[in-house]
C-alpha atoms as a PDB file:
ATOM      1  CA  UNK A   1      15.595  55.302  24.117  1.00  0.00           C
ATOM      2  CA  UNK A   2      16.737  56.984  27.445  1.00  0.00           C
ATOM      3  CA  UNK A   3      15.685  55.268  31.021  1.00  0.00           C
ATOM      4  CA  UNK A   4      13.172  57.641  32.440  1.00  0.00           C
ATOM      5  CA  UNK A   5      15.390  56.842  35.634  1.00  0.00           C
ATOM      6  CA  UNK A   6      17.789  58.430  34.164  1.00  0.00           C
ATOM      7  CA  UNK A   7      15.871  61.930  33.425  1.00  0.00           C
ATOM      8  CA  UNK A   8      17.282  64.867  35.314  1.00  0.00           C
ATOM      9  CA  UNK A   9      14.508  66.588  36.795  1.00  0.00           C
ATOM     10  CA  UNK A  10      14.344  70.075  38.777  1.00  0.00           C
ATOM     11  CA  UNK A  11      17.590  70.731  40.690  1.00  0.00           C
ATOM     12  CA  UNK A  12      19.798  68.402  38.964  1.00  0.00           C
ATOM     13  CA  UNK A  13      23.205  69.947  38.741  1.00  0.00           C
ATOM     14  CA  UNK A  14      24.442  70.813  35.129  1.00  0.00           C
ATOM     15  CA  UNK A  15      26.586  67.938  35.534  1.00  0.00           C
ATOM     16  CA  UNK A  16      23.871  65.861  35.766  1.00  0.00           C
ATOM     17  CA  UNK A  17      22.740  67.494  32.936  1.00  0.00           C
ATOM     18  CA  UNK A  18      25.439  67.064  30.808  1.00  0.00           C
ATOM     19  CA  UNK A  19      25.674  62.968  31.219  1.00  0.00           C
ATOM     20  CA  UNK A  20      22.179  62.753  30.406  1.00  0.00           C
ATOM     21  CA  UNK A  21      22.062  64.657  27.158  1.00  0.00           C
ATOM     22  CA  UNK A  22      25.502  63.617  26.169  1.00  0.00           C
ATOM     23  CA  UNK A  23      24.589  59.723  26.679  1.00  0.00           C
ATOM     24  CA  UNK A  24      21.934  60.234  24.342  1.00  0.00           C
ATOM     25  CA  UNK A  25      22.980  57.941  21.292  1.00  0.00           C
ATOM     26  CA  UNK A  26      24.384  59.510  18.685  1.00  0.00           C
ATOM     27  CA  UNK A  27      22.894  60.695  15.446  1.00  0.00           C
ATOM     28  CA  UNK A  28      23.735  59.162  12.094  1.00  0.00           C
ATOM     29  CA  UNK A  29      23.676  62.082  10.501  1.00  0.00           C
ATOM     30  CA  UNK A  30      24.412  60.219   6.874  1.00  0.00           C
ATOM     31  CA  UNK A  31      21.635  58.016   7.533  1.00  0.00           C
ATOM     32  CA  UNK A  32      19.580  60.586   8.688  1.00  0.00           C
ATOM     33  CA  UNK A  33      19.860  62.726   5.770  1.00  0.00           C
ATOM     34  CA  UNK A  34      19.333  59.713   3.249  1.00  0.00           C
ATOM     35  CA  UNK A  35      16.585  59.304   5.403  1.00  0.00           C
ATOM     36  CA  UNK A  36      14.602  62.189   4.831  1.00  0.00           C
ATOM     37  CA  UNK A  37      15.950  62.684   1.275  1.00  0.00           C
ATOM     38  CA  UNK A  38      14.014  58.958   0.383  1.00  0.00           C
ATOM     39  CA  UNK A  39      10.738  60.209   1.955  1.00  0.00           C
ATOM     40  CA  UNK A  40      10.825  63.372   0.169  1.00  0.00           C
ATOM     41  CA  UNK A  41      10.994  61.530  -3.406  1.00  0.00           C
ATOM     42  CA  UNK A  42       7.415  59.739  -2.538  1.00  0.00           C
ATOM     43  CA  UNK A  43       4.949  60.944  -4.120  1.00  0.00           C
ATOM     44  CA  UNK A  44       0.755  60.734  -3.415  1.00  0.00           C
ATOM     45  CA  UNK A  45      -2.022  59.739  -5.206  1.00  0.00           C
ATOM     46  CA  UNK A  46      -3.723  61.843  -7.239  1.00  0.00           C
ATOM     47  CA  UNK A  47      -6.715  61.451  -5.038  1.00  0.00           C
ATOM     48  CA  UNK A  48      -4.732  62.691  -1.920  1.00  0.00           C
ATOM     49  CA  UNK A  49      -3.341  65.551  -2.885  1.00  0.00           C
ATOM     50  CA  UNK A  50      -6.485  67.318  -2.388  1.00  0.00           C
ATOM     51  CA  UNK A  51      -6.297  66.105   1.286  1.00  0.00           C
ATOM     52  CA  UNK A  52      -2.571  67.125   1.392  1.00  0.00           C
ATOM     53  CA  UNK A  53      -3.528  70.344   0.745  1.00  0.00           C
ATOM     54  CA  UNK A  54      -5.921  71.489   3.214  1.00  0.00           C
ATOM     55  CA  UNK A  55      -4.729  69.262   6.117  1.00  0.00           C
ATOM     56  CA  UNK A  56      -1.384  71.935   5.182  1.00  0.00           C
ATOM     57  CA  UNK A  57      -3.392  74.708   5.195  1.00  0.00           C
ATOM     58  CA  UNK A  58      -5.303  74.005   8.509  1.00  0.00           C
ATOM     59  CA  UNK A  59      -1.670  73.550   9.956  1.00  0.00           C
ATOM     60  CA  UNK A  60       0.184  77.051   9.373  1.00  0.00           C
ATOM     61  CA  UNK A  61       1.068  79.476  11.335  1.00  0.00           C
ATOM     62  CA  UNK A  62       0.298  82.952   9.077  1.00  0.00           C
ATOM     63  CA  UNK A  63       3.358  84.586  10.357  1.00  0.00           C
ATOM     64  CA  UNK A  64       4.247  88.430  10.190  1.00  0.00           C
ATOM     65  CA  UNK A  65       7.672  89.023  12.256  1.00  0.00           C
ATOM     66  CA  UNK A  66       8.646  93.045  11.316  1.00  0.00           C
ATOM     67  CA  UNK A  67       9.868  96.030  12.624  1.00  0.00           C
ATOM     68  CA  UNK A  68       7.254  97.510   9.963  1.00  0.00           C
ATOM     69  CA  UNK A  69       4.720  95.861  11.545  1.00  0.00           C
ATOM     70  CA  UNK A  70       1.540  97.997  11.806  1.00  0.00           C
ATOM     71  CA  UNK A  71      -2.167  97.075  13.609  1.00  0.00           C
ATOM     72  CA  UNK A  72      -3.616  97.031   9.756  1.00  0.00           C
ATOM     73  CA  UNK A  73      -1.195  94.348   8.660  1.00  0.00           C
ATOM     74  CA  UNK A  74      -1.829  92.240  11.265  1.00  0.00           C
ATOM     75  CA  UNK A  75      -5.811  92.813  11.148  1.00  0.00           C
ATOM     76  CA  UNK A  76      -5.384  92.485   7.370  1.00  0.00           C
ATOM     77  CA  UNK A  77      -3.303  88.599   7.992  1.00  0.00           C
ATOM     78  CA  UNK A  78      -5.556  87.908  10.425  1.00  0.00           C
ATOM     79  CA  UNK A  79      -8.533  88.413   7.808  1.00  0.00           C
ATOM     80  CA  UNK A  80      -6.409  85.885   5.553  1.00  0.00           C
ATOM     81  CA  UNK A  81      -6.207  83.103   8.331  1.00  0.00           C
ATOM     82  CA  UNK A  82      -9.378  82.721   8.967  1.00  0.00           C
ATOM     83  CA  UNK A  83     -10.919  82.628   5.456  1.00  0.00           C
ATOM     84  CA  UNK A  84      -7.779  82.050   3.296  1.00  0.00           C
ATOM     85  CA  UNK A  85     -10.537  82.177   0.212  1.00  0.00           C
ATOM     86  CA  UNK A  86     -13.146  84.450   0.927  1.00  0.00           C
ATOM     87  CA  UNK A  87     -15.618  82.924  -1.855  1.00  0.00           C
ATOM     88  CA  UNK A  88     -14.999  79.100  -0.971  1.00  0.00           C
ATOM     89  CA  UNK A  89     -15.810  78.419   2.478  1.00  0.00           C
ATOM     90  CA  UNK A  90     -14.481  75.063   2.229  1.00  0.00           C
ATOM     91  CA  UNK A  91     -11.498  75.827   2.745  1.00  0.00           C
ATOM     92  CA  UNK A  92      -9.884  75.102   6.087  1.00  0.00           C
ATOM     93  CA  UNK A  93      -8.776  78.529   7.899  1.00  0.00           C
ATOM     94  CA  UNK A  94      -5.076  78.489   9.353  1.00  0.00           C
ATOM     95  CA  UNK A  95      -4.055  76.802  12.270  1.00  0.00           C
ATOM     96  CA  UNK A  96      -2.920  80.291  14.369  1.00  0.00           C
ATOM     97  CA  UNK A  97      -1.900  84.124  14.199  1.00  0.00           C
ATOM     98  CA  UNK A  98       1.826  84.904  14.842  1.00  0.00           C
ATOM     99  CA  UNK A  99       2.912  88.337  15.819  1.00  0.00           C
ATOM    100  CA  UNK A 100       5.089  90.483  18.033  1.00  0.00           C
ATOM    101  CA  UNK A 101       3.635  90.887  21.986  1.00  0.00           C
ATOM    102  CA  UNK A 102       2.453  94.474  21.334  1.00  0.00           C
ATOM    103  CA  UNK A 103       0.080  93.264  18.344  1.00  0.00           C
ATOM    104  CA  UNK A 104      -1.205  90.451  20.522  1.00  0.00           C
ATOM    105  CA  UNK A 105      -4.603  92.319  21.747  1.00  0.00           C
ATOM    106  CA  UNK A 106      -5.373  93.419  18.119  1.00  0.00           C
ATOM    107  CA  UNK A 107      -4.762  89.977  16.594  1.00  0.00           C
ATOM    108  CA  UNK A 108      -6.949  88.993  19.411  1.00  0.00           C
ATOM    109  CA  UNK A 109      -9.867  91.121  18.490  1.00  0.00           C
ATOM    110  CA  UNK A 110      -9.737  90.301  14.930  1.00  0.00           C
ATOM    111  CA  UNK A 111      -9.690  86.381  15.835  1.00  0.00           C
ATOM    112  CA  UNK A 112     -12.435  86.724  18.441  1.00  0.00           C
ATOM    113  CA  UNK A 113     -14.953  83.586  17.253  1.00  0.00           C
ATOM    114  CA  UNK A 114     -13.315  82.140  14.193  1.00  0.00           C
ATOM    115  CA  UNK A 115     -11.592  79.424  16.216  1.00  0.00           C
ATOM    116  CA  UNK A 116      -7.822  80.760  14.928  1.00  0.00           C
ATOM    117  CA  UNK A 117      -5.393  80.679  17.799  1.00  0.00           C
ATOM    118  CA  UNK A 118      -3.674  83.968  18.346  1.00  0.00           C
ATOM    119  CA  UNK A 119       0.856  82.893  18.865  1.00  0.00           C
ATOM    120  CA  UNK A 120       3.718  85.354  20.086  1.00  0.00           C
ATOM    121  CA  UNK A 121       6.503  85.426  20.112  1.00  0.00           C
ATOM    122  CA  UNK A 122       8.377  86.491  23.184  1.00  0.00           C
ATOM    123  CA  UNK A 123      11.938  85.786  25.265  1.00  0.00           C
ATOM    124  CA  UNK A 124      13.363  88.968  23.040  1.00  0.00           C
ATOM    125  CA  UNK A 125      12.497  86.570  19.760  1.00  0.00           C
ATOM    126  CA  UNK A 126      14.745  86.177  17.343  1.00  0.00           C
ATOM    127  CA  UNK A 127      18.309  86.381  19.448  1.00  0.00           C
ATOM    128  CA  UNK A 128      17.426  85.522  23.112  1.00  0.00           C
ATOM    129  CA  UNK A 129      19.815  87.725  24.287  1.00  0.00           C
ATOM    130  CA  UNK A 130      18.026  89.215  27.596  1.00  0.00           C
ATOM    131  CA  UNK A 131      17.988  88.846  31.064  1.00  0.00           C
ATOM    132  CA  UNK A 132      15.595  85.780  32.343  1.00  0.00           C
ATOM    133  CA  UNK A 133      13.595  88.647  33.857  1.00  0.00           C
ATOM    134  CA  UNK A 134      12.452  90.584  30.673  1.00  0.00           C
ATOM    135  CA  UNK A 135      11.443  87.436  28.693  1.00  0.00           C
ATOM    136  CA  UNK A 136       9.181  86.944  31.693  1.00  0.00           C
ATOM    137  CA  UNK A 137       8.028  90.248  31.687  1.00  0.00           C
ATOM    138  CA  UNK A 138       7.627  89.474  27.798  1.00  0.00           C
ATOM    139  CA  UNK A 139       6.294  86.468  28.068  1.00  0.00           C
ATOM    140  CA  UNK A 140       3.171  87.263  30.881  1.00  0.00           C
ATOM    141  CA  UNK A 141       2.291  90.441  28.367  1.00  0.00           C
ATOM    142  CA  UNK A 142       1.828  88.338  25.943  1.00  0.00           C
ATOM    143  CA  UNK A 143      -0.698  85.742  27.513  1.00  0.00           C
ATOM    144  CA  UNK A 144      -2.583  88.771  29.464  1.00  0.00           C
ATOM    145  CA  UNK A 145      -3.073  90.311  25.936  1.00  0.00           C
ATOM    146  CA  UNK A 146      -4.825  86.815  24.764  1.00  0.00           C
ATOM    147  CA  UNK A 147      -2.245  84.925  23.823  1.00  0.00           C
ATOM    148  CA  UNK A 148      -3.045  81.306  23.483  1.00  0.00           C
ATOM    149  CA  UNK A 149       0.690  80.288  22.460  1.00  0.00           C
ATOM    150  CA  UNK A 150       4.032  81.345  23.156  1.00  0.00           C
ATOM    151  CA  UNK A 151       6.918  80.533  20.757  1.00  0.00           C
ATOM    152  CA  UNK A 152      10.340  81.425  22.872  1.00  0.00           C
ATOM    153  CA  UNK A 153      13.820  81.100  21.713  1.00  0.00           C
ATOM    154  CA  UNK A 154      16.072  79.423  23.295  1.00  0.00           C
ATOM    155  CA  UNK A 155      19.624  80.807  24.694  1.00  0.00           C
ATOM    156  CA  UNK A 156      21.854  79.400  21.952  1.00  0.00           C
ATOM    157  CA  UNK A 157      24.908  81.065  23.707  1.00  0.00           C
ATOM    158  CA  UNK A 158      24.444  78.834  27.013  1.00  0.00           C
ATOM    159  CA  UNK A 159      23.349  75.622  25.362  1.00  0.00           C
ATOM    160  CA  UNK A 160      26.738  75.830  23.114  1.00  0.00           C
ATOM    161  CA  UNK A 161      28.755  76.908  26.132  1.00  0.00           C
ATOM    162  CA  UNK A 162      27.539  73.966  27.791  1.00  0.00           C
ATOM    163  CA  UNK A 163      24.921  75.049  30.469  1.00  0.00           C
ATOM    164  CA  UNK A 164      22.358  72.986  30.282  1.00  0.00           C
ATOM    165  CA  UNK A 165      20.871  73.861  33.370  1.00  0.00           C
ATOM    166  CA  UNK A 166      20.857  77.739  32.687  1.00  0.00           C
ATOM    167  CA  UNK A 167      18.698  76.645  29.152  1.00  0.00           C
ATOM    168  CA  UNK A 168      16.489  74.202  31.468  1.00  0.00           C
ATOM    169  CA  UNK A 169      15.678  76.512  33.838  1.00  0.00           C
ATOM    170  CA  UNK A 170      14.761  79.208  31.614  1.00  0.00           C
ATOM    171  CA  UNK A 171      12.580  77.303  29.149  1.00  0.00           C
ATOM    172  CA  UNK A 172      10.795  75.898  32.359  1.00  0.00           C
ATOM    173  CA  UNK A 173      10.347  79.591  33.983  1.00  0.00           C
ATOM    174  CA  UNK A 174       8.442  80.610  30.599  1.00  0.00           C
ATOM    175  CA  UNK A 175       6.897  77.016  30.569  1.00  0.00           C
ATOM    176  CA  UNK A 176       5.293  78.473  34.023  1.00  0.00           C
ATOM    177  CA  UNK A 177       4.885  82.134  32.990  1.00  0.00           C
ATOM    178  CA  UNK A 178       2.392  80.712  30.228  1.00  0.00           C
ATOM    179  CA  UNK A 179      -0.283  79.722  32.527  1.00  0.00           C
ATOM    180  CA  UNK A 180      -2.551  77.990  30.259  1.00  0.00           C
ATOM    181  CA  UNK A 181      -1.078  78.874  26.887  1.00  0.00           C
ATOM    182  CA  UNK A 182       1.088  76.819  24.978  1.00  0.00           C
ATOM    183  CA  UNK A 183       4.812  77.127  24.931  1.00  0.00           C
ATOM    184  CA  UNK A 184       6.203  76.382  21.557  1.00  0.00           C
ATOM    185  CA  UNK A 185      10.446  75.972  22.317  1.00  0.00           C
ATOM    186  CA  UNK A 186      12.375  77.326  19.145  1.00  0.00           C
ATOM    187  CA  UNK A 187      15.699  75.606  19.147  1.00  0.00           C
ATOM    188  CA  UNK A 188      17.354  77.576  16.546  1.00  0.00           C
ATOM    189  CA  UNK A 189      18.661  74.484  14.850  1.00  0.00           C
ATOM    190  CA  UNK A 190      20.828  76.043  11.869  1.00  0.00           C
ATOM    191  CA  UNK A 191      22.961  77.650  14.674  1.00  0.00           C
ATOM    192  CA  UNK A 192      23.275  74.393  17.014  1.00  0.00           C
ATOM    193  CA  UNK A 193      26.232  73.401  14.418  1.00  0.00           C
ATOM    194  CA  UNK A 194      25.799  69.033  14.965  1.00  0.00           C
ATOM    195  CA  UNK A 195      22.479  67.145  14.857  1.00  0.00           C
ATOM    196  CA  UNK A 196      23.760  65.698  18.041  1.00  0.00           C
ATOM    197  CA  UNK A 197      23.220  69.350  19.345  1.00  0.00           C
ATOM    198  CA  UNK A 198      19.906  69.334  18.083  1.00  0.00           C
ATOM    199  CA  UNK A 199      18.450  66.347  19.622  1.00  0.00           C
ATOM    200  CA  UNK A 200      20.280  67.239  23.374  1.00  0.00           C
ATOM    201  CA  UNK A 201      18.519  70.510  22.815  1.00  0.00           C
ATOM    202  CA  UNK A 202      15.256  68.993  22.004  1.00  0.00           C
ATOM    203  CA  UNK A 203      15.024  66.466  24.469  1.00  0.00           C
ATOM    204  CA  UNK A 204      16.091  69.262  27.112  1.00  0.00           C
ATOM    205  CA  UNK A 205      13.245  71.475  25.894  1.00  0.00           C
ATOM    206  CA  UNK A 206      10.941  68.511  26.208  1.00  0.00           C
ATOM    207  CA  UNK A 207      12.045  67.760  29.815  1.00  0.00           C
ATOM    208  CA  UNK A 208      11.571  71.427  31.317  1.00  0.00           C
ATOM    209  CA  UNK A 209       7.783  71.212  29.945  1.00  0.00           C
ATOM    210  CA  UNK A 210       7.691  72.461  26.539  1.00  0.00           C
ATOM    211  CA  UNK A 211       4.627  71.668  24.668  1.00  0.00           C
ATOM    212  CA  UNK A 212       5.895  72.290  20.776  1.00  0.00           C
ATOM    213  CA  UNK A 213       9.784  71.698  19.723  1.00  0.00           C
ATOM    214  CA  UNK A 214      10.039  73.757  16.964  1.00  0.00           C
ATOM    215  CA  UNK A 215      12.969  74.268  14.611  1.00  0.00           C
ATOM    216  CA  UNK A 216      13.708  78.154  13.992  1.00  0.00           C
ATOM    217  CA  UNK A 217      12.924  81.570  13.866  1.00  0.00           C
ATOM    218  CA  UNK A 218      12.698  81.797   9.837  1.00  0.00           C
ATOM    219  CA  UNK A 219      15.607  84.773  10.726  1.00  0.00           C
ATOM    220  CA  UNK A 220      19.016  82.489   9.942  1.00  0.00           C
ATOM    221  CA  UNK A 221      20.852  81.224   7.014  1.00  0.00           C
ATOM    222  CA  UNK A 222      19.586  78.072   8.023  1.00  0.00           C
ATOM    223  CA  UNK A 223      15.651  77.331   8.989  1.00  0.00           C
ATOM    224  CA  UNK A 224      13.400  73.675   8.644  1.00  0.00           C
ATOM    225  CA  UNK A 225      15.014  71.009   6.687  1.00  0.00           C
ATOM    226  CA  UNK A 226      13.822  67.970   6.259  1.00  0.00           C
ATOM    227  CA  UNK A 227      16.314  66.353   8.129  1.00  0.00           C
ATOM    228  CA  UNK A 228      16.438  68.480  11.196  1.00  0.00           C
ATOM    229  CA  UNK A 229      12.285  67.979  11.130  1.00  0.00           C
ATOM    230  CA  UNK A 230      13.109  64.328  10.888  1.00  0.00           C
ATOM    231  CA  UNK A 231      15.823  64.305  13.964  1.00  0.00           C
ATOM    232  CA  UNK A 232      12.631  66.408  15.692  1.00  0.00           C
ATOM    233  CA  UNK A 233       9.817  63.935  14.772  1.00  0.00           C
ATOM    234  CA  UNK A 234      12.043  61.236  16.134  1.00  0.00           C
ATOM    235  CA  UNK A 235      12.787  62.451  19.217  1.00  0.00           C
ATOM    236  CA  UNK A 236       9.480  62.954  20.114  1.00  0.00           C
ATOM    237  CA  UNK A 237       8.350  59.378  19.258  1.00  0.00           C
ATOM    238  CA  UNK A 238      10.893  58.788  21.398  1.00  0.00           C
ATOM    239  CA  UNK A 239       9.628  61.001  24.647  1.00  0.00           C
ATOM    240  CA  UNK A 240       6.454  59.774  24.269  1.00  0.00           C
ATOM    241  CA  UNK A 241       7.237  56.014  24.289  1.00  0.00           C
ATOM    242  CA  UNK A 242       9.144  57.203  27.376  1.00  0.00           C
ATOM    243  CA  UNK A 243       7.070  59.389  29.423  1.00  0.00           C
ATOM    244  CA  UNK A 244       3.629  58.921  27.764  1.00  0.00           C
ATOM    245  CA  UNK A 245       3.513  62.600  27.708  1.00  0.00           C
ATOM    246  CA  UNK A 246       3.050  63.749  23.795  1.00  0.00           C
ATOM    247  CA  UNK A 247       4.526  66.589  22.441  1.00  0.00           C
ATOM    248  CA  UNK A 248       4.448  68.619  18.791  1.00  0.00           C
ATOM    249  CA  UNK A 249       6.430  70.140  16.080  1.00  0.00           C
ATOM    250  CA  UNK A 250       6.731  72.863  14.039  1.00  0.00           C
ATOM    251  CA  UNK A 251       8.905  73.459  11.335  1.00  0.00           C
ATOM    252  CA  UNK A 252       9.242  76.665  10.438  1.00  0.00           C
ATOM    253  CA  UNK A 253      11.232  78.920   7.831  1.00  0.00           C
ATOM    254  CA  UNK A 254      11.680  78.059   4.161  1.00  0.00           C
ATOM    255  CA  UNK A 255       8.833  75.945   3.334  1.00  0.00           C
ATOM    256  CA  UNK A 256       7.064  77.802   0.234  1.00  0.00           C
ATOM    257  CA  UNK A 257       5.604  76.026  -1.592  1.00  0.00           C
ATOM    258  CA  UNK A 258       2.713  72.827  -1.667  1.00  0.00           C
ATOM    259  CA  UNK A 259       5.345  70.267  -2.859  1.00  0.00           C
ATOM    260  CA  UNK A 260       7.919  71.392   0.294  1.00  0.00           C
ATOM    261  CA  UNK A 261       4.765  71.205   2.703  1.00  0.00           C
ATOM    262  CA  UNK A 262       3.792  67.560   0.684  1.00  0.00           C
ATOM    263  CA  UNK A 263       7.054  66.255   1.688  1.00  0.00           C
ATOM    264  CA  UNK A 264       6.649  67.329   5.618  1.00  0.00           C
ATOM    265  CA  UNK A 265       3.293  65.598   5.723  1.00  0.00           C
ATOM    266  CA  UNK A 266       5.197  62.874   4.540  1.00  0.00           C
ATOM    267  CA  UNK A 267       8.064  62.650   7.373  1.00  0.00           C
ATOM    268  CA  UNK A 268       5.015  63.245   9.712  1.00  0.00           C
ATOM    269  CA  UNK A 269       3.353  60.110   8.523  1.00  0.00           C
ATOM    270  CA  UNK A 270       6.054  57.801   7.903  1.00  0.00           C
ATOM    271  CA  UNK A 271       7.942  58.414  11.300  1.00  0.00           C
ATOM    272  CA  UNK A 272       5.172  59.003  13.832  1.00  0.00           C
ATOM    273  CA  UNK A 273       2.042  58.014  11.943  1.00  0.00           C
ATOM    274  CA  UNK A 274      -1.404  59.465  10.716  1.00  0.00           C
ATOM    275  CA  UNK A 275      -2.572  60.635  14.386  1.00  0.00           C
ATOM    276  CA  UNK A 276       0.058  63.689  14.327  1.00  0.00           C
ATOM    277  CA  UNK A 277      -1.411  65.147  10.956  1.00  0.00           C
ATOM    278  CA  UNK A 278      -3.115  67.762  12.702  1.00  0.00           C
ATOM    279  CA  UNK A 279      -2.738  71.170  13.329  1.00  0.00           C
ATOM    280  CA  UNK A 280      -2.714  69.787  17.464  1.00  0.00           C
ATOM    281  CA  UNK A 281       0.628  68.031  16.850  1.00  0.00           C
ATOM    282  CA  UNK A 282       2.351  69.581  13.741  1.00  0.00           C
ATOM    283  CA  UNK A 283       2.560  73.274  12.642  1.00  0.00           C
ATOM    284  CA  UNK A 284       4.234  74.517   9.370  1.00  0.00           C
ATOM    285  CA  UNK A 285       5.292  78.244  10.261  1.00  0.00           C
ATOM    286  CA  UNK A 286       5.343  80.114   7.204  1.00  0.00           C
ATOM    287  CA  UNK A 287       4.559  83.300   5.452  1.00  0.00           C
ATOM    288  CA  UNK A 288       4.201  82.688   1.658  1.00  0.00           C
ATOM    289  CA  UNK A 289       3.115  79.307   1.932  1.00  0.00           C
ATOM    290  CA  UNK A 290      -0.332  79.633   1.906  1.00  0.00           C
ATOM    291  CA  UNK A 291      -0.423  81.533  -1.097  1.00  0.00           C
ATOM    292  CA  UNK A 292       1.159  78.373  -3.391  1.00  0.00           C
ATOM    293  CA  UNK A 293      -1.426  75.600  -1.746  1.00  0.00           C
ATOM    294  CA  UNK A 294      -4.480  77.736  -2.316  1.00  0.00           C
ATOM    295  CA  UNK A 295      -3.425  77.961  -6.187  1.00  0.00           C
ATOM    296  CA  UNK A 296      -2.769  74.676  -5.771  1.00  0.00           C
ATOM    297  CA  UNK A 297      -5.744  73.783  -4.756  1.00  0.00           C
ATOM    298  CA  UNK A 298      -7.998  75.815  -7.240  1.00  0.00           C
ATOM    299  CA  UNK A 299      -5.908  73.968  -9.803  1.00  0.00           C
ATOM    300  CA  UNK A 300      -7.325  70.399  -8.264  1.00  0.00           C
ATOM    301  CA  UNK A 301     -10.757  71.739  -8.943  1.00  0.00           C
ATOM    302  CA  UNK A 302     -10.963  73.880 -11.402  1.00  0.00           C
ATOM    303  CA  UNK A 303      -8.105  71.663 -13.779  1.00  0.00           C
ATOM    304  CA  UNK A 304      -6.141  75.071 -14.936  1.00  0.00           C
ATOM    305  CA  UNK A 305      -4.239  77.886 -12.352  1.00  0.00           C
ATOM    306  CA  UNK A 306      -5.820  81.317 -11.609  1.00  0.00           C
ATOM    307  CA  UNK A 307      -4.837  84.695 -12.549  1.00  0.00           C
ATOM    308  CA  UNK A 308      -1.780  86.092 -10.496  1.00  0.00           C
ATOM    309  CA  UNK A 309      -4.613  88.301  -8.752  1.00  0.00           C
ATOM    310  CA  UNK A 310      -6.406  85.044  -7.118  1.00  0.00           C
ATOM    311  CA  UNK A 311      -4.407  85.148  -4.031  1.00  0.00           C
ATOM    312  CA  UNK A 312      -3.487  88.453  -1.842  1.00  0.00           C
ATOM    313  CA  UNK A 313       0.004  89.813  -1.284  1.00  0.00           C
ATOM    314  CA  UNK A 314       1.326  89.648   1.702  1.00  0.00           C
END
């Protein structure tokens, strides 16, 4: 675990920047794989899955990320997340909203009093590519539209290139721009090529203030494995022991179904323990998921599955 003497801080030089993140220890990415494959083969008690299921629910982020976006989609998603089953009111509504900055004020108004958190994405989501002055500009519409969380992208093109303190200063400029919202950091892991990439990128994110690491956009070959949600988890056990200063983590992209979401509750609890299940600390960022754990659920209950019209298309 790093020195916190050893933490660059604002107006380090990016060669300060680079000793620091490349004198992190290296990842075993073997172990790390075998790892997460060996907690994703345990299975729960009968008598837990039920538990499984909504703590999942209460933890997604109801996603829609479109061009084809329209204001009755998003009211229409919205309607989902906060009673996922219209006729069983014990079931947990989702953790938050995601949508594009211009749908932020109608997500807002259809949220208004059901306690669902209203996320955008912003920084010119999924690429990055724009000038630090337009994600602001992004990033400030977003929050004075009601946005409550901010999930940016990283600049993948500077961190590989090697300047740290470009990718610093940019994640803590948004970090700033969010006022009181939360600033979830999407590091784009499928395209940071080595795990060792991954955790430099995470702890950097970390460092310049974000409050969420989180591991893609859902837009690239690659999205949330179970190992790069693993490397995640474990570096922020690691910052916290550190700094004392906690921080969360989404994984996002790929996870469809209630076994997949099972197996992430499971890395949750076996590398940073029970007080992270919950939607505060870990998000699961995901479109179709919900869908699978609410049939999974009526099966619990009910003993058999429900007709294919139990659930709304989304």
């Amino acid at each position: 675990m790093p020195d916190t003497a050893t933490f660059p801080g604002p107006g380090a030089s990016n060669a300060a920047w680079r000793a620091f993140l490349h004198g992190l220890p290296g990842v075993d990415a073997v172990g790390l794989q075998e790892r997460a494959a060996r907690l994703g083969t345990r299975s729960i008690k009968e008598s837990a899955k039920g538990f499984a299921i909504d703590t999942a629910i209460s933890m997604i982020d109801l996603t829609t990320l479109e061009g084809a976006d329209t204001p009755g989609r998003v009211r229409a998603l919205c309607a989902k997340a906060a009673g996922p089953e219209p006729t069983d009111r014990s079931v947990p509504r989702a953790a938050a909203v995601c949508v594009y900055p211009d749908l932020v004020g109608t997500a807002v108004e259809a949220l208004r009093g059901t306690g669902v958190a209203v996320a955008s994405v912003a920084t010119a989501f999924p690429s990055g590519r724009a000038p630090l002055e337009a994600k602001l500009v992004d990033t400030r519409a977003a929050v004075a539209a009601g946005a409550a969380e901010i999930d940016m992208v990283i600049d993948r093109g500077a961190f590989l290139a090697g300047d740290y303190l470009a990718v610093f200063e940019e994640i803590a400029a948004i970090r700033e721009a969010c006022g009181d919202a939360h600033l979830k950091v999407i590091l784009e892991t499928g395209e940071l090529v080595t795990y060792d990439n991954i955790r430099r990128a995470c702890w950097l994110a970390m460092l310049a203030g974000a409050d969420f690491v989180k591991t893609s956009t859902g837009k690239v070959a690659v999205n949330a494995t179970p190992a790069n949600t693993l490397l995640l988890l474990l570096a922020v056990r690691d910052f916290l022991a550190a700094t004392g200063r906690q921080v969360g983590v989404k994984a996002a992209g790929g996870i469809r179904t209630s076994k997949d979401a099972v197996k992430y509750l499971v890395l949750v609890n076996e590398t940073v323990g029970p007080a992270w299940l919950t939607p505060r600390w870990f998000r699961l960022g995901a479109s179709s998921l919900l869908n699978d754990l609410l049939m999974q659920r009526h099966k619990l209950r009910t003993g058999s599955y429900s007709g294919p019209d139990y659930v709304t298309v989304d």
